[in-house]
PDB file of N, CA and C in Angstrom:
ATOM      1  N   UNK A   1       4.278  17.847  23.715  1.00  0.00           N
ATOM      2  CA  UNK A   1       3.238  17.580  22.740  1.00  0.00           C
ATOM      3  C   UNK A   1       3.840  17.364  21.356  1.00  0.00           C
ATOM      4  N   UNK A   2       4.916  18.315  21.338  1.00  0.00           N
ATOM      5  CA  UNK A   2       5.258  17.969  19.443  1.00  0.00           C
ATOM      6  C   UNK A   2       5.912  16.758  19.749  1.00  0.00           C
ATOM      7  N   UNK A   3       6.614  15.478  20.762  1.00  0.00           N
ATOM      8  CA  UNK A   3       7.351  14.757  20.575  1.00  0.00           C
ATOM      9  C   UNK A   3       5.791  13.554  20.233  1.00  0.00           C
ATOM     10  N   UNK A   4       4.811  14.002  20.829  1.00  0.00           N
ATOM     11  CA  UNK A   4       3.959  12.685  20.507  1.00  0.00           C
ATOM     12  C   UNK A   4       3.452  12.992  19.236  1.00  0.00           C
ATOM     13  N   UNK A   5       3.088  13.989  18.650  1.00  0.00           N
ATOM     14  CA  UNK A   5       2.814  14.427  17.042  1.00  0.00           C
ATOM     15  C   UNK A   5       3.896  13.723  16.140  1.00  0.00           C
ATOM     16  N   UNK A   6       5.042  13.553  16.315  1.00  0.00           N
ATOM     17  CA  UNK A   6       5.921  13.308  15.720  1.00  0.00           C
ATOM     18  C   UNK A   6       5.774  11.717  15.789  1.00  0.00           C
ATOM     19  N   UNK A   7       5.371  11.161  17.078  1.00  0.00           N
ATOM     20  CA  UNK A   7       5.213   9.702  16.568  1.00  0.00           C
ATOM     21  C   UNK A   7       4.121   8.989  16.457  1.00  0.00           C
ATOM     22  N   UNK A   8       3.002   9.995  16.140  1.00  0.00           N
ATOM     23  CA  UNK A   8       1.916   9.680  15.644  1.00  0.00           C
ATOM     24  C   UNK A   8       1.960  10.118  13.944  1.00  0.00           C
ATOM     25  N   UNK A   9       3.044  11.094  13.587  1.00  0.00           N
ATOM     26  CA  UNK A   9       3.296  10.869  11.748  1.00  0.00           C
ATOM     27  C   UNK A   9       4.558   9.599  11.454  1.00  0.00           C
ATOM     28  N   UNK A  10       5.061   9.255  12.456  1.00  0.00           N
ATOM     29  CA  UNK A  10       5.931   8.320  12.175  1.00  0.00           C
ATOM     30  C   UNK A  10       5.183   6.945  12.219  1.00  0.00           C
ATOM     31  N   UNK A  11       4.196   6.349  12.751  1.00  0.00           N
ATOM     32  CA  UNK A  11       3.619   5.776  12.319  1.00  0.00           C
ATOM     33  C   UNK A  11       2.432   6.058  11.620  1.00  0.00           C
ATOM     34  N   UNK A  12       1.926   6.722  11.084  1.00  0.00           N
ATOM     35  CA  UNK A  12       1.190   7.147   9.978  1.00  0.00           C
ATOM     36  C   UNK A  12       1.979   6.427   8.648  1.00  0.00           C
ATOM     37  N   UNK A  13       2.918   7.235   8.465  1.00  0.00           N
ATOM     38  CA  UNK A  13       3.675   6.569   7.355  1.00  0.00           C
ATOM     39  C   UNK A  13       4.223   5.745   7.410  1.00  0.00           C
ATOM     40  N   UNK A  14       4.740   4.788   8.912  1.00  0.00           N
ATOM     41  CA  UNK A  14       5.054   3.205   8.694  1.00  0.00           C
ATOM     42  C   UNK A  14       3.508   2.590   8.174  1.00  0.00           C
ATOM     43  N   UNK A  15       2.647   3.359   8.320  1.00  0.00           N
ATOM     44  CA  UNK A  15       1.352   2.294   8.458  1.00  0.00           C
ATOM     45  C   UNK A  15       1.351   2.625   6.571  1.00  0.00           C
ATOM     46  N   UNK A  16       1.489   3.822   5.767  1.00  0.00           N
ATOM     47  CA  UNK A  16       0.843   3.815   4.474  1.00  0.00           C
ATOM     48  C   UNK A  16       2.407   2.718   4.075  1.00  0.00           C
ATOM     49  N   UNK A  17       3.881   2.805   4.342  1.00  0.00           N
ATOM     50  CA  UNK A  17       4.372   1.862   3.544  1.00  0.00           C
ATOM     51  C   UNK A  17       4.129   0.638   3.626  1.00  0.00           C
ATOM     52  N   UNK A  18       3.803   0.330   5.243  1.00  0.00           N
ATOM     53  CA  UNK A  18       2.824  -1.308   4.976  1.00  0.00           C
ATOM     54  C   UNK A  18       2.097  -1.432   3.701  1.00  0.00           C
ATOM     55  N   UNK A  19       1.039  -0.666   3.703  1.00  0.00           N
ATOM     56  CA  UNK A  19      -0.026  -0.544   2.922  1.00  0.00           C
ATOM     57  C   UNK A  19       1.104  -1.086   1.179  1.00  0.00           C
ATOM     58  N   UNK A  20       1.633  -0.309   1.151  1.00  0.00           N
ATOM     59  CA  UNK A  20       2.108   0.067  -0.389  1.00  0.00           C
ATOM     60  C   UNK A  20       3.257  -1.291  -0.528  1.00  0.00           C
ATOM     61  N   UNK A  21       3.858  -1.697   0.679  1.00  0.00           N
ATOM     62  CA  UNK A  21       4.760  -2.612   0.423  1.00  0.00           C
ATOM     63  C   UNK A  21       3.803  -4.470  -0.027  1.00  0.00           C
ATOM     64  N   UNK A  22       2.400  -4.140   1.117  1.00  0.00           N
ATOM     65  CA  UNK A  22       1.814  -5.847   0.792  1.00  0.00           C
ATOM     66  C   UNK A  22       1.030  -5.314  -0.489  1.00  0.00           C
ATOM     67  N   UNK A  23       0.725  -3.899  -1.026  1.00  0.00           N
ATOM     68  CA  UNK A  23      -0.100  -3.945  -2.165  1.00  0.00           C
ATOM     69  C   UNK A  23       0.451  -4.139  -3.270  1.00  0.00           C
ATOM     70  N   UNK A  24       2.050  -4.074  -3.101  1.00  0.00           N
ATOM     71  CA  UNK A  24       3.671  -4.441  -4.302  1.00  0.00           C
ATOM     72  C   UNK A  24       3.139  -6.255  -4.817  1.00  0.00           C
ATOM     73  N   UNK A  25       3.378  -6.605  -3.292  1.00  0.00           N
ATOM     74  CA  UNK A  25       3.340  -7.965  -3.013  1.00  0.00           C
ATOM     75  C   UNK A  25       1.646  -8.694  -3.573  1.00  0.00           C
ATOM     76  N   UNK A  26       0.863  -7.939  -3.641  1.00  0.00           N
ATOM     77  CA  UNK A  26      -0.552  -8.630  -3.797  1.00  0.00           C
ATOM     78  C   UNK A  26      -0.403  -8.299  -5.369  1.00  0.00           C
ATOM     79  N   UNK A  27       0.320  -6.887  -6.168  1.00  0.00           N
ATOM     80  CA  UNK A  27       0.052  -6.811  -7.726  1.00  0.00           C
ATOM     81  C   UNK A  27       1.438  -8.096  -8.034  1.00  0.00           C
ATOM     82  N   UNK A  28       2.256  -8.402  -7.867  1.00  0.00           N
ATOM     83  CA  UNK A  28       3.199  -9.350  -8.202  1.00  0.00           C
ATOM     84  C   UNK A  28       2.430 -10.658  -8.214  1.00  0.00           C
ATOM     85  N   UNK A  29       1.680 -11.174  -7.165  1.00  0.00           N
ATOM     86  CA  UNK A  29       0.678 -12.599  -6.468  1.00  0.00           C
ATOM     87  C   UNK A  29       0.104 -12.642  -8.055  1.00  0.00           C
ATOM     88  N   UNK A  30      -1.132 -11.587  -8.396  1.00  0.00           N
ATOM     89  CA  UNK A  30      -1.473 -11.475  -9.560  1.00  0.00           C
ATOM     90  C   UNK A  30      -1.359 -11.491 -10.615  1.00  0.00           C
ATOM     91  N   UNK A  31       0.095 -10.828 -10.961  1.00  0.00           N
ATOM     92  CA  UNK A  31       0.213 -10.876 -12.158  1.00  0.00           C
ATOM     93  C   UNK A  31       0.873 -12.679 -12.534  1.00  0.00           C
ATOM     94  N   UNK A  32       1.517 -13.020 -11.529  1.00  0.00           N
ATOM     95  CA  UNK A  32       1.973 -14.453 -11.502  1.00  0.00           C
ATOM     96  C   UNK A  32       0.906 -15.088 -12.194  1.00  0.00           C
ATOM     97  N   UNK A  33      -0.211 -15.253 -11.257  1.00  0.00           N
ATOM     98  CA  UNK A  33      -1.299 -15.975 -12.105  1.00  0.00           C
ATOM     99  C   UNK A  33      -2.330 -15.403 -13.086  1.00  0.00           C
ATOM    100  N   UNK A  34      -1.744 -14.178 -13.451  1.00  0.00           N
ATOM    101  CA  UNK A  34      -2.231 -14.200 -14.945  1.00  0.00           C
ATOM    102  C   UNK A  34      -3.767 -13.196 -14.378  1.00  0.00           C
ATOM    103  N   UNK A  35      -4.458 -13.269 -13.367  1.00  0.00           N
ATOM    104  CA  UNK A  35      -5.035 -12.301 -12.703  1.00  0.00           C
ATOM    105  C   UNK A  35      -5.623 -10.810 -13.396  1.00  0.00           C
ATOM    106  N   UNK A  36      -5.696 -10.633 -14.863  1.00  0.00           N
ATOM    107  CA  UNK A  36      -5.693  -9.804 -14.865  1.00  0.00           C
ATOM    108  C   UNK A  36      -6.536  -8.068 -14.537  1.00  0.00           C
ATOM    109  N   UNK A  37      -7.971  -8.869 -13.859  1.00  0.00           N
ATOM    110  CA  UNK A  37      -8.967  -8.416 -13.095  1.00  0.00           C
ATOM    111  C   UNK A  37      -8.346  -7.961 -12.179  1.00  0.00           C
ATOM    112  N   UNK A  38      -7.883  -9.130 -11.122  1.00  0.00           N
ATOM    113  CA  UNK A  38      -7.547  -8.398 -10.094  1.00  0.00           C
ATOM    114  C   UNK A  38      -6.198  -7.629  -9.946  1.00  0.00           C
ATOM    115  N   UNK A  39      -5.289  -7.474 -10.932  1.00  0.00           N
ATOM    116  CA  UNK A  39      -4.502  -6.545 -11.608  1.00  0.00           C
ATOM    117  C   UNK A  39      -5.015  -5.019 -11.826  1.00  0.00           C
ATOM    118  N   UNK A  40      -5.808  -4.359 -12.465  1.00  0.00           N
ATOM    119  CA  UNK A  40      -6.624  -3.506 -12.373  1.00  0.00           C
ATOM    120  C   UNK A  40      -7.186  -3.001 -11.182  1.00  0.00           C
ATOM    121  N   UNK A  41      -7.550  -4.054 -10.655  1.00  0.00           N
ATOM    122  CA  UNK A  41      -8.446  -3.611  -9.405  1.00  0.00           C
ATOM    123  C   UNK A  41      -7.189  -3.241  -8.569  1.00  0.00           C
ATOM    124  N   UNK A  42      -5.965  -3.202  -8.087  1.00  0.00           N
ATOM    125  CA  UNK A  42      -5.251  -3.433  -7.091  1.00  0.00           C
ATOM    126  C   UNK A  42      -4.121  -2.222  -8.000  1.00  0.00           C
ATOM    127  N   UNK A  43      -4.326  -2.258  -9.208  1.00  0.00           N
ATOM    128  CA  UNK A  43      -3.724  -0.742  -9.454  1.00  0.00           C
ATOM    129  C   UNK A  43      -4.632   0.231  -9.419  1.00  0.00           C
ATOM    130  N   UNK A  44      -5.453   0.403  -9.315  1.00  0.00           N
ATOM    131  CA  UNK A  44      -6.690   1.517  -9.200  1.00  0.00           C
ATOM    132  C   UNK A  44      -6.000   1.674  -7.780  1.00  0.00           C
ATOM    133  N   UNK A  45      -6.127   0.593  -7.017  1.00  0.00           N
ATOM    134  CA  UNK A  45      -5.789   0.799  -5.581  1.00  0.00           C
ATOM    135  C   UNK A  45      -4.995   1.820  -4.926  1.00  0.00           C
ATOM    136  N   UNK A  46      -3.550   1.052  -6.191  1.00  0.00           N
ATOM    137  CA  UNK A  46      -2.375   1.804  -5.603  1.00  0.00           C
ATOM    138  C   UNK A  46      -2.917   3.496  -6.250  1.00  0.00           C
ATOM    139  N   UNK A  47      -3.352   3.586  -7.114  1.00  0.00           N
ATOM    140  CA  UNK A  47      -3.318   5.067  -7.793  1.00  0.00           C
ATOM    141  C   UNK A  47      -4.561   5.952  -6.561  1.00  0.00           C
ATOM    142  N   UNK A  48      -5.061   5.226  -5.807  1.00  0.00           N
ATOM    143  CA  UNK A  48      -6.169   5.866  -4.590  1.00  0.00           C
ATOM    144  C   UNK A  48      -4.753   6.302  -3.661  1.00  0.00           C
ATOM    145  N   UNK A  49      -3.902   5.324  -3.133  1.00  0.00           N
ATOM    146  CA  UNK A  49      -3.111   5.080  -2.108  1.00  0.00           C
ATOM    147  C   UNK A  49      -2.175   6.497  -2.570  1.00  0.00           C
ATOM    148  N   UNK A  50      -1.885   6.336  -4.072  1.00  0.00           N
ATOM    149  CA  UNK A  50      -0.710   7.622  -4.200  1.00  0.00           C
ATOM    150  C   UNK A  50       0.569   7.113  -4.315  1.00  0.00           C
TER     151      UNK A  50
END
């Protein structure tokens, strides 16, 4: 049982650095074009995410 706990937190946290790596990639998209709405909105994000 602890070996499947263990790879149910190992993807837990592959799944939040997905999260944090395309939300890098979506505040960069934004700030490119000047975005600055959705700049805000997508750092609120990250500050929910942690």
């Amino acid at each position: 049982m602890n070996k499947k706990r263990q790879k149910l937190q190992e993807a837990a946290q592959a799944h939040q650095d997905n999260l944090r790596k395309n939300l890098q990639h979506r505040l960069e998209v934004a700030r490119t074009k000047g975005d600055m709405s959705l700049v805000r909105q997508l750092e609120a994000e990250a500050d929910y995410l942690g």
